[in-house]
C-alpha atoms as a PDB file:
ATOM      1  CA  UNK A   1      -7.008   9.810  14.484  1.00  0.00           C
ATOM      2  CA  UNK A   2      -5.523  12.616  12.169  1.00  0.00           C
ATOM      3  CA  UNK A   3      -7.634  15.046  10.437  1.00  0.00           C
ATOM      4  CA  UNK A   4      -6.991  13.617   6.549  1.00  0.00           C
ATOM      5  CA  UNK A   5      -9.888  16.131   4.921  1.00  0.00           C
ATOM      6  CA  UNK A   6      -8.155  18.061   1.631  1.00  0.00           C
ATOM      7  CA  UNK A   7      -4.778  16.116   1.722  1.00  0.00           C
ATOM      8  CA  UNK A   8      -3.545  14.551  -1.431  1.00  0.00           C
ATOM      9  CA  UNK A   9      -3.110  10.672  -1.068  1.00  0.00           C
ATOM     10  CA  UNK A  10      -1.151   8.018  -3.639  1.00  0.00           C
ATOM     11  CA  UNK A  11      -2.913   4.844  -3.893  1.00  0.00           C
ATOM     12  CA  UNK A  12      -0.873   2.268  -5.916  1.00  0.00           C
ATOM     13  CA  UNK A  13      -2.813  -0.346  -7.449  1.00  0.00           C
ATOM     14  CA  UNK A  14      -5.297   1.600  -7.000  1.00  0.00           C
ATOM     15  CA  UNK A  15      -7.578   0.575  -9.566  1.00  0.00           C
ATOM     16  CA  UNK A  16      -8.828  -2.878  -8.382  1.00  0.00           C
ATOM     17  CA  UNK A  17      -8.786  -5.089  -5.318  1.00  0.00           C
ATOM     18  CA  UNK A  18      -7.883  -3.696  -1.984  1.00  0.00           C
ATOM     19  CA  UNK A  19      -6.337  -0.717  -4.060  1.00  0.00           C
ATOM     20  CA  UNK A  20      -9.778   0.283  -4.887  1.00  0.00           C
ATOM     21  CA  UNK A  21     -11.588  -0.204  -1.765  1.00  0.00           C
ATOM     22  CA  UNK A  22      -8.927   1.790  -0.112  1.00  0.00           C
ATOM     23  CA  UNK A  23      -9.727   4.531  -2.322  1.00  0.00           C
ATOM     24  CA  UNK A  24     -13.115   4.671  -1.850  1.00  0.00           C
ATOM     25  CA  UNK A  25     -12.288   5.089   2.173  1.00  0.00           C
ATOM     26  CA  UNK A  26     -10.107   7.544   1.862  1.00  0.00           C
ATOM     27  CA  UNK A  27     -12.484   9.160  -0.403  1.00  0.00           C
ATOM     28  CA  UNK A  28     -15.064   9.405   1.792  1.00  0.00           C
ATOM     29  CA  UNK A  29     -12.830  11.159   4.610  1.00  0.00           C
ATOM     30  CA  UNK A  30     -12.613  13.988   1.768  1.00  0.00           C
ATOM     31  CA  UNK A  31      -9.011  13.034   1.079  1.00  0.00           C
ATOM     32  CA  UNK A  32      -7.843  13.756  -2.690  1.00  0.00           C
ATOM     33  CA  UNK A  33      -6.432  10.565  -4.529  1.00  0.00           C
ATOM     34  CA  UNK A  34      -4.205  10.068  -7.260  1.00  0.00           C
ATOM     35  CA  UNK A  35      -4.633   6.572  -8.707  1.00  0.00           C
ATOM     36  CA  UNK A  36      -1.876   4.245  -9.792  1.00  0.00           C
ATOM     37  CA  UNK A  37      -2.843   1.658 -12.447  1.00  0.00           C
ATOM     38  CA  UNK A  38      -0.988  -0.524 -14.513  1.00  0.00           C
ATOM     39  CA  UNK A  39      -2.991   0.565 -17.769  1.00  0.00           C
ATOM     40  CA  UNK A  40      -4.501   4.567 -16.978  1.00  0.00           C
ATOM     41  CA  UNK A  41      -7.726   3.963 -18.067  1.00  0.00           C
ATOM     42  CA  UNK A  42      -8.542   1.280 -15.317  1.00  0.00           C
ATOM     43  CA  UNK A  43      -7.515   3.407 -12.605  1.00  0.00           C
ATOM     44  CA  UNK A  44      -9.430   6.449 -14.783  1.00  0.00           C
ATOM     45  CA  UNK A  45     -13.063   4.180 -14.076  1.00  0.00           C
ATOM     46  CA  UNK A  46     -12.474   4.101 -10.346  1.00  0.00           C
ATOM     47  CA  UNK A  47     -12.089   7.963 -10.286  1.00  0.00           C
ATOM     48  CA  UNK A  48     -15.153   8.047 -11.614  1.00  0.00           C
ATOM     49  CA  UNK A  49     -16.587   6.017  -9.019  1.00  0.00           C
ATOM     50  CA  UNK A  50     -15.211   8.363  -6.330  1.00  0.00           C
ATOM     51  CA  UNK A  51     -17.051  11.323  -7.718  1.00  0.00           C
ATOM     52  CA  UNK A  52     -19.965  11.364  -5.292  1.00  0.00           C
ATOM     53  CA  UNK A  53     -17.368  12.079  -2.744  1.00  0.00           C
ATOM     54  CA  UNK A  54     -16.713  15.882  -3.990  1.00  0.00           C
ATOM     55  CA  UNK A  55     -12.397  14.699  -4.149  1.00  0.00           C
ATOM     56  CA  UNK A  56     -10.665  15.379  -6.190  1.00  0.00           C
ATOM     57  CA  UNK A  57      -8.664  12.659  -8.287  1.00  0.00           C
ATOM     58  CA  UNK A  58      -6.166  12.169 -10.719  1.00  0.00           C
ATOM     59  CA  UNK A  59      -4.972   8.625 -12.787  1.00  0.00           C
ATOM     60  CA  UNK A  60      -1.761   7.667 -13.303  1.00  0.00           C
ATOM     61  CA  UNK A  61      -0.314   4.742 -15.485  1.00  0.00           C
ATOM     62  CA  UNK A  62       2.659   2.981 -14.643  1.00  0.00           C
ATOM     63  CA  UNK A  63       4.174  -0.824 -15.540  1.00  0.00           C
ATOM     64  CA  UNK A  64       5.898  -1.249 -11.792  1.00  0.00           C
ATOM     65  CA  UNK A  65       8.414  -3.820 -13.672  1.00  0.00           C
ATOM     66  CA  UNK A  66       9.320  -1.176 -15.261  1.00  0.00           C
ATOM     67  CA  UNK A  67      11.989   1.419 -13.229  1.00  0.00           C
ATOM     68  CA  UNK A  68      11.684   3.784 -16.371  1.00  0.00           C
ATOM     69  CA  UNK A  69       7.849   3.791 -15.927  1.00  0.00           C
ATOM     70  CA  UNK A  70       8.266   4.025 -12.154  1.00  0.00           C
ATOM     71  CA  UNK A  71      10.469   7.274 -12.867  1.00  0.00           C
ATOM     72  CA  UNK A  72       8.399   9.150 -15.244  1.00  0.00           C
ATOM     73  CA  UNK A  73       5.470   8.125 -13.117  1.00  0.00           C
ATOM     74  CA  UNK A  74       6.582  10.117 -10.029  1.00  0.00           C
ATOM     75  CA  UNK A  75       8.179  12.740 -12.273  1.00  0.00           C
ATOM     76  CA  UNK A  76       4.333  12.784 -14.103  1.00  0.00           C
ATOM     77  CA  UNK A  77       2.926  13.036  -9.756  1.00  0.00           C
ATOM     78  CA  UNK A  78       5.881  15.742  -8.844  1.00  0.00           C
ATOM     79  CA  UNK A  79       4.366  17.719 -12.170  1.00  0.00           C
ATOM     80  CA  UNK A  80       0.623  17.856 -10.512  1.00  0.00           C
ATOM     81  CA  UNK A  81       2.070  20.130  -8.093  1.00  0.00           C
ATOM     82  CA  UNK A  82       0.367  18.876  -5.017  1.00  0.00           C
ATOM     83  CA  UNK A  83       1.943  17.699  -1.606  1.00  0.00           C
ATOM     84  CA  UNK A  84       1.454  13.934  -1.448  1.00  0.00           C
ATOM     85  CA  UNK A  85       1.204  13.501   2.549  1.00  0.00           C
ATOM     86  CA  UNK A  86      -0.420   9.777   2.591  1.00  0.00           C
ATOM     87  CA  UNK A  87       0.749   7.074   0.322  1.00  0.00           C
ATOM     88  CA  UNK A  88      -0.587   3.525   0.114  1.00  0.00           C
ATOM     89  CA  UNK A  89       2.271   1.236  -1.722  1.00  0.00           C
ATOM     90  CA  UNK A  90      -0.188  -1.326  -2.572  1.00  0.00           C
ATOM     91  CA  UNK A  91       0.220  -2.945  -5.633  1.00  0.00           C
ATOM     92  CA  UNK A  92       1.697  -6.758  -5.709  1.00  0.00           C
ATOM     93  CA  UNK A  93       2.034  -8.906  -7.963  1.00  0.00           C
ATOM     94  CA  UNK A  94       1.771 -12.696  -6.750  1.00  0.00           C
ATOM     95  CA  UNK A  95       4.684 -15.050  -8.070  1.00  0.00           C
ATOM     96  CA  UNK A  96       4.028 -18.191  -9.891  1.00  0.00           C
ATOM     97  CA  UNK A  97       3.227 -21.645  -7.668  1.00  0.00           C
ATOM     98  CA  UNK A  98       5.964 -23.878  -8.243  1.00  0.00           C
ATOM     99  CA  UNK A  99       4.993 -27.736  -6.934  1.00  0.00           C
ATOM    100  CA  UNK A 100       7.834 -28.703  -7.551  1.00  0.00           C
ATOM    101  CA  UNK A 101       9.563 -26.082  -4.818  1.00  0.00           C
ATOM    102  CA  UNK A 102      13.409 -26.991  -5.721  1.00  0.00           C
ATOM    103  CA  UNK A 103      12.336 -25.298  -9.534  1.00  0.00           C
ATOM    104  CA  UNK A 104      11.805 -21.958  -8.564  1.00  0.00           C
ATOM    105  CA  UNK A 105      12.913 -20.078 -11.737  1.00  0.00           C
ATOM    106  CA  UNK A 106      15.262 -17.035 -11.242  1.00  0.00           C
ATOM    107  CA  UNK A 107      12.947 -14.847 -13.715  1.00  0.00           C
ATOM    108  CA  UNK A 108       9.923 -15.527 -10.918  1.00  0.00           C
ATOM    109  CA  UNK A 109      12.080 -13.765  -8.210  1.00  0.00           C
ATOM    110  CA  UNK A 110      13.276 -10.835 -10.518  1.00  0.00           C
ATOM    111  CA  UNK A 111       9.790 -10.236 -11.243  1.00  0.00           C
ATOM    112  CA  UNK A 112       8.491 -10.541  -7.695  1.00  0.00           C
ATOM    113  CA  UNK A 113      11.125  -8.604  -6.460  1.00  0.00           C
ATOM    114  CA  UNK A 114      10.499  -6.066  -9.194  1.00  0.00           C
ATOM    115  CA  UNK A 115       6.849  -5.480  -8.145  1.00  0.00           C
ATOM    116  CA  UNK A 116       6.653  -6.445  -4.676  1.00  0.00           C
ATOM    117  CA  UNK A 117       9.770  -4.835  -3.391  1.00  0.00           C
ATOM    118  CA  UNK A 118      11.687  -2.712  -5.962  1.00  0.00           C
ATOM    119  CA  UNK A 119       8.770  -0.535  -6.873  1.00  0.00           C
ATOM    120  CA  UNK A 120       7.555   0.325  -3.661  1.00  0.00           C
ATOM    121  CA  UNK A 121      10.640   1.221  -2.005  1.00  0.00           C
ATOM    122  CA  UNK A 122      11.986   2.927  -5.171  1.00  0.00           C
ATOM    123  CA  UNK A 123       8.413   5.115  -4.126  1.00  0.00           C
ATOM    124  CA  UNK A 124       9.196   5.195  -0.945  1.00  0.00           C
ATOM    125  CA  UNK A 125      12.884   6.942  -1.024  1.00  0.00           C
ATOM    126  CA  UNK A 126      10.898   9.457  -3.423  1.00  0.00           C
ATOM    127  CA  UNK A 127       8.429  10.688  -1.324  1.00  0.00           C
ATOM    128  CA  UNK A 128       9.700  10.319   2.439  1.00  0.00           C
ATOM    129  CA  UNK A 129      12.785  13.196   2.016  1.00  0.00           C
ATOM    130  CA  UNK A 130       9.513  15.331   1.398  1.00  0.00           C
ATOM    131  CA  UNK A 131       7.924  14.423   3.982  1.00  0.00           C
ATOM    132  CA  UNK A 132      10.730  14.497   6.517  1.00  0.00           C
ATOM    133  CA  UNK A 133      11.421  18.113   5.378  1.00  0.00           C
ATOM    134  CA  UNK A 134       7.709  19.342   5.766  1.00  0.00           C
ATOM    135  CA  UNK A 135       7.155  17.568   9.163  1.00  0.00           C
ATOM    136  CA  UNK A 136       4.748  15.261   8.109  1.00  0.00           C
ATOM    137  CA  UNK A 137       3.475  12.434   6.188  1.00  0.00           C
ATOM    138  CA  UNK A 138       2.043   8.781   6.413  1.00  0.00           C
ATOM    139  CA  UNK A 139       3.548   5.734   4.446  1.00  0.00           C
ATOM    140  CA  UNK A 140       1.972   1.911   3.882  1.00  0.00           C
ATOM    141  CA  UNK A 141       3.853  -0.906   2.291  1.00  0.00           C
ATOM    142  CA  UNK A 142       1.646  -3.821   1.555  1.00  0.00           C
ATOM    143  CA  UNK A 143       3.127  -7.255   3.338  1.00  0.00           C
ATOM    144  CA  UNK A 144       2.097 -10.457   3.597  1.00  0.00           C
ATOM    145  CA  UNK A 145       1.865 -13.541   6.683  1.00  0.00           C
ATOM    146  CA  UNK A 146       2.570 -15.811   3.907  1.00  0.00           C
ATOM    147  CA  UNK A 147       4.951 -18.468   5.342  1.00  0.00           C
ATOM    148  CA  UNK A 148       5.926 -22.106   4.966  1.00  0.00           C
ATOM    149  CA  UNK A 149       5.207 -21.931   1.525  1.00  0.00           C
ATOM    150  CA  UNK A 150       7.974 -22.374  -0.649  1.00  0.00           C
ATOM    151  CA  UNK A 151       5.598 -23.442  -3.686  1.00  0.00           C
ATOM    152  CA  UNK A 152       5.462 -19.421  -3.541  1.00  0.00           C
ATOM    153  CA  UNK A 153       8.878 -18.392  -2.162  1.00  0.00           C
ATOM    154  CA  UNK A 154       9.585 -15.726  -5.094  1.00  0.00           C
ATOM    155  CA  UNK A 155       6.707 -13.606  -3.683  1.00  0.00           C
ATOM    156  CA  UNK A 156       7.183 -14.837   0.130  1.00  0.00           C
ATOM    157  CA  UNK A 157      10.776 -13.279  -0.146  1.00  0.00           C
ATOM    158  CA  UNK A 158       9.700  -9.927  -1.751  1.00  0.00           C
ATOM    159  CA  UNK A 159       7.072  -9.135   0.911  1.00  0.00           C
ATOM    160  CA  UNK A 160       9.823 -10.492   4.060  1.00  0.00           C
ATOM    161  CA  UNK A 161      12.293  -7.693   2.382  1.00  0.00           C
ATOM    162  CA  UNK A 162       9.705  -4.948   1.797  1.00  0.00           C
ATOM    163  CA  UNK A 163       8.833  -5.265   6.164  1.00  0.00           C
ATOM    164  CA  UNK A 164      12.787  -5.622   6.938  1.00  0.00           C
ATOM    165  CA  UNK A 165      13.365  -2.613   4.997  1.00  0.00           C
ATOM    166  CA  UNK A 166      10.277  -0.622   6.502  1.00  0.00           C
ATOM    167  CA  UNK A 167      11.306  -1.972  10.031  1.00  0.00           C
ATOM    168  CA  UNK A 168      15.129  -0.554   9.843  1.00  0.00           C
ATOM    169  CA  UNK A 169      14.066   2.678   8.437  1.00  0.00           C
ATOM    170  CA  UNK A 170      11.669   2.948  11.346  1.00  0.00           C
ATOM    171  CA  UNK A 171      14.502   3.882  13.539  1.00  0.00           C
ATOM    172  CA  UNK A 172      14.937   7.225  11.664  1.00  0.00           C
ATOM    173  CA  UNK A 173      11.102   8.339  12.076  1.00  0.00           C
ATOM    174  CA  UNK A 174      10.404   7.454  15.678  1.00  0.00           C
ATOM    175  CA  UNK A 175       9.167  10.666  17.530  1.00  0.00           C
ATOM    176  CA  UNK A 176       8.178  12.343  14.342  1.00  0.00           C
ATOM    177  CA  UNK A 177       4.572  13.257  12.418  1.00  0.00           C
ATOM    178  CA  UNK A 178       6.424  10.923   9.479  1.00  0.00           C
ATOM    179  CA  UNK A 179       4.918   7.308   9.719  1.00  0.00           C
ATOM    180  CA  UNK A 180       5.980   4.376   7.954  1.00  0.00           C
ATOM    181  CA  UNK A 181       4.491   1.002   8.284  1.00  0.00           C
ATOM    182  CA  UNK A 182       3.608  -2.487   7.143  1.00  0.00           C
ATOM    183  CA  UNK A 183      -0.138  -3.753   6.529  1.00  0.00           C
ATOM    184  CA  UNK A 184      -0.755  -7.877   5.840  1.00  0.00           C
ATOM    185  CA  UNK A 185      -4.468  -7.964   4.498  1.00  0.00           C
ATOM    186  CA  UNK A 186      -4.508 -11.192   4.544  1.00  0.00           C
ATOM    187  CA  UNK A 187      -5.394 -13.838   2.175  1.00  0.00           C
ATOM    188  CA  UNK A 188      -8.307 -12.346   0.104  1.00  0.00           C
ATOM    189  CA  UNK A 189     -10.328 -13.557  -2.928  1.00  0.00           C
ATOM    190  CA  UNK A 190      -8.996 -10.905  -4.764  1.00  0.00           C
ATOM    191  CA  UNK A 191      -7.064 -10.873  -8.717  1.00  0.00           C
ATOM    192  CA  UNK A 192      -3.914 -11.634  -6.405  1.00  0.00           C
ATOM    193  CA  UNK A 193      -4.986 -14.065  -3.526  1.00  0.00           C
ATOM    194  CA  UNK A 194      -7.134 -16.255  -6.034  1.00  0.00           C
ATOM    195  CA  UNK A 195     -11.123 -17.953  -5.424  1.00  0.00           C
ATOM    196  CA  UNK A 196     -10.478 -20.174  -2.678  1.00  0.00           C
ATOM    197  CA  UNK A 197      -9.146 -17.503  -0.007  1.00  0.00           C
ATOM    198  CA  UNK A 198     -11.214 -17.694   3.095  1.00  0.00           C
ATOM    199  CA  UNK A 199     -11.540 -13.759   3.200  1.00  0.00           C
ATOM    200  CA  UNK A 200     -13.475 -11.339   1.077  1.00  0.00           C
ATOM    201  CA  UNK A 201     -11.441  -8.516  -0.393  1.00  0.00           C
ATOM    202  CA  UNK A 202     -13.996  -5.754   2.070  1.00  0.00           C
ATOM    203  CA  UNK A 203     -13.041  -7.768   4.920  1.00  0.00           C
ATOM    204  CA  UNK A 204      -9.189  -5.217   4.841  1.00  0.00           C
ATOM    205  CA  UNK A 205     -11.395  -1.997   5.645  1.00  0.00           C
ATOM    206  CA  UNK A 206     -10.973  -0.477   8.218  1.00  0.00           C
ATOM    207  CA  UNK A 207      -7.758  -2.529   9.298  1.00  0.00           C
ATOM    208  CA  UNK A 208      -6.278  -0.885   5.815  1.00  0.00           C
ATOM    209  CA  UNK A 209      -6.470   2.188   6.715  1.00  0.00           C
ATOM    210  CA  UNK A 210      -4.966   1.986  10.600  1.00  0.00           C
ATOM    211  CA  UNK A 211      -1.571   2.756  10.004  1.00  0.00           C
ATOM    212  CA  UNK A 212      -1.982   5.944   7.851  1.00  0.00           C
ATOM    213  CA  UNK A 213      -4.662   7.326  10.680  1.00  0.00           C
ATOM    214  CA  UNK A 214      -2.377   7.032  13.725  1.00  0.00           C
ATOM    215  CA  UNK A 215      -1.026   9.690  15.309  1.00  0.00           C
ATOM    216  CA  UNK A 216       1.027   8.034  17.490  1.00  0.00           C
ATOM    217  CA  UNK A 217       4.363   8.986  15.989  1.00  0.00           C
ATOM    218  CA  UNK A 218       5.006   5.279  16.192  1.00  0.00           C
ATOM    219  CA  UNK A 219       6.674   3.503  13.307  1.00  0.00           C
ATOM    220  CA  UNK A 220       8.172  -0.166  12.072  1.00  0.00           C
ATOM    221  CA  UNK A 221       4.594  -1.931  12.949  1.00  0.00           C
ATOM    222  CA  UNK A 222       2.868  -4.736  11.321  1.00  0.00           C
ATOM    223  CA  UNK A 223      -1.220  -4.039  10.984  1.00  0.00           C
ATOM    224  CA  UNK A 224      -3.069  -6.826  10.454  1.00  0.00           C
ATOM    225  CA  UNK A 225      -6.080  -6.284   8.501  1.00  0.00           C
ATOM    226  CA  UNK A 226      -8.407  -9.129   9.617  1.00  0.00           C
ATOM    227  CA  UNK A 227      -7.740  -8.111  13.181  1.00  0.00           C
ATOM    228  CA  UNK A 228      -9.673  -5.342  12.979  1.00  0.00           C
ATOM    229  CA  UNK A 229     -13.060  -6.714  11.206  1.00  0.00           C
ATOM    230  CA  UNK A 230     -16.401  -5.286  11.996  1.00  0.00           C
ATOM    231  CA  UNK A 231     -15.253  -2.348  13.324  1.00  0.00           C
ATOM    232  CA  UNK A 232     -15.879   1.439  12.928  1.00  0.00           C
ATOM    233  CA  UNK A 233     -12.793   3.351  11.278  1.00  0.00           C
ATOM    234  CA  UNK A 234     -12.460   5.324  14.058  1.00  0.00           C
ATOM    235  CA  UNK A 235     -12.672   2.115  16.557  1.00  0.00           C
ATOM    236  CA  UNK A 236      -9.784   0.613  14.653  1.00  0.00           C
ATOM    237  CA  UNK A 237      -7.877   3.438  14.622  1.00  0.00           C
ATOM    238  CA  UNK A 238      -8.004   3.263  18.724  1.00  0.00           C
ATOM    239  CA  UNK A 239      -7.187  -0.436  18.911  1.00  0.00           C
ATOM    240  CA  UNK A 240      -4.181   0.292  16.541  1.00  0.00           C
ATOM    241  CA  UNK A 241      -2.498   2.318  18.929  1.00  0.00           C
ATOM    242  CA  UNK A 242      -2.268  -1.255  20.879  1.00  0.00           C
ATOM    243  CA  UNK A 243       0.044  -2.525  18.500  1.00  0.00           C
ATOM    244  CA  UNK A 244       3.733  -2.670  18.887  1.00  0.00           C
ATOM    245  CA  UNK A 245       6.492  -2.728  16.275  1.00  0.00           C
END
């Protein structure tokens, strides 16, 4: 399990639901967070829930829809001056439930595809080059297990692309101290996954945070979140090194 104490960590969607509990986890293995939110001042009340931890953490606002946003967002992190090692591309935006599966409306896949794939790869291709040149760095993408659901196939698409593109890049960071891989959380009563998921949103940690601990050199993996329940973060961390890409 790497040493993550003092290094500067992106969280988006980082100010509610599985954003925020990440946060909190990272903050308490002294790792410094800036905070993506959709409107600032959301993601500005979880930084000051992270202030017992001594971190130190900034808030950034950002419409992912929006590639302008997304653009003067990372020009707005590049301007902090800090080397982002650890990025969590979290955010997602679920896609509307069609019953009627044959009327999936084009506008419902731009969207999905805006948030759930678009965004986080746009993210992606900003901060890896950096990474790849210092000799380190750890990247999450948020997927999902949803399947057989085509009631939902706007968002079921945008999560398969966001793990096809993580698992052909992985070829390029095998053998190095640059990660990239894919976490499913599962279905979680969260803003996102709705009441009637079986899972509680703190039911992710530790499995969240696996994939960005491993020192494995190992990339192109799926983590799944609920496989890891009721363990320590350093016991997960061990049984992560079991899985294979």
């Amino acid at each position: 399990m790497i040493d993550v104490k003092g290094k500067w960590c992106l969280v988006t969607g980082g100010s509610r639901g599985v954003g925020r509990l990440i946060a909190i986890e990272m903050a308490k293995l002294g790792v410094n967070l800036i905070l993506q939110g959709r409107d600032k001042s959301h993601a500005e009340k979880v930084a000051k829930e992270l202030a017992p931890y001594g971190v130190q953490v900034k808030a950034v606002g950002c419409n992912l829809e929006n590639e302008a946003e997304i653009d003067a967002m990372l020009s707005e992190i590049d301007s902090f001056g800090v080397p982002v090692d650890l990025v969590f591309n979290n955010a997602g935006l679920m896609s509307h439930y069609f019953a009627d599966y044959t009327a999936n409306t084009m506008d419902d896949f731009h969207q999905a595809m805006a948030v759930n794939f678009f965004a986080p790869i746009k993210i992606a291709y900003h901060f890896l080059p950096i990474m790849i040149k210092r000799g380190f760095g750890r990247m999450q993408l948020t997927t999902s297990g949803i399947a057989n659901e085509p009631e939902l196939a706007a968002y079921a698409c945008a999560k398969a692309a966001l793990t096809k593109f993580v698992k052909d890049f992985a070829c390029k960071l095998h053998g190095t101290d640059v990660m990239m891989n894919v976490m499913d959380p599962g279905w979680l009563r969260t803003d996102l996954g709705g009441p009637n998921a079986p899972n509680a949103p703190e039911s992710v940690i530790p499995g969240a945070l696996v994939g960005v601990l491993l020192d494995d050199k190992e990339s192109g993996r799926w983590f799944s979140a609920q496989d890891f329940v009721g363990m320590s973060v350093a016991e997960a961390v061990e049984a992560g090194r079991n899985v294979n890409a």
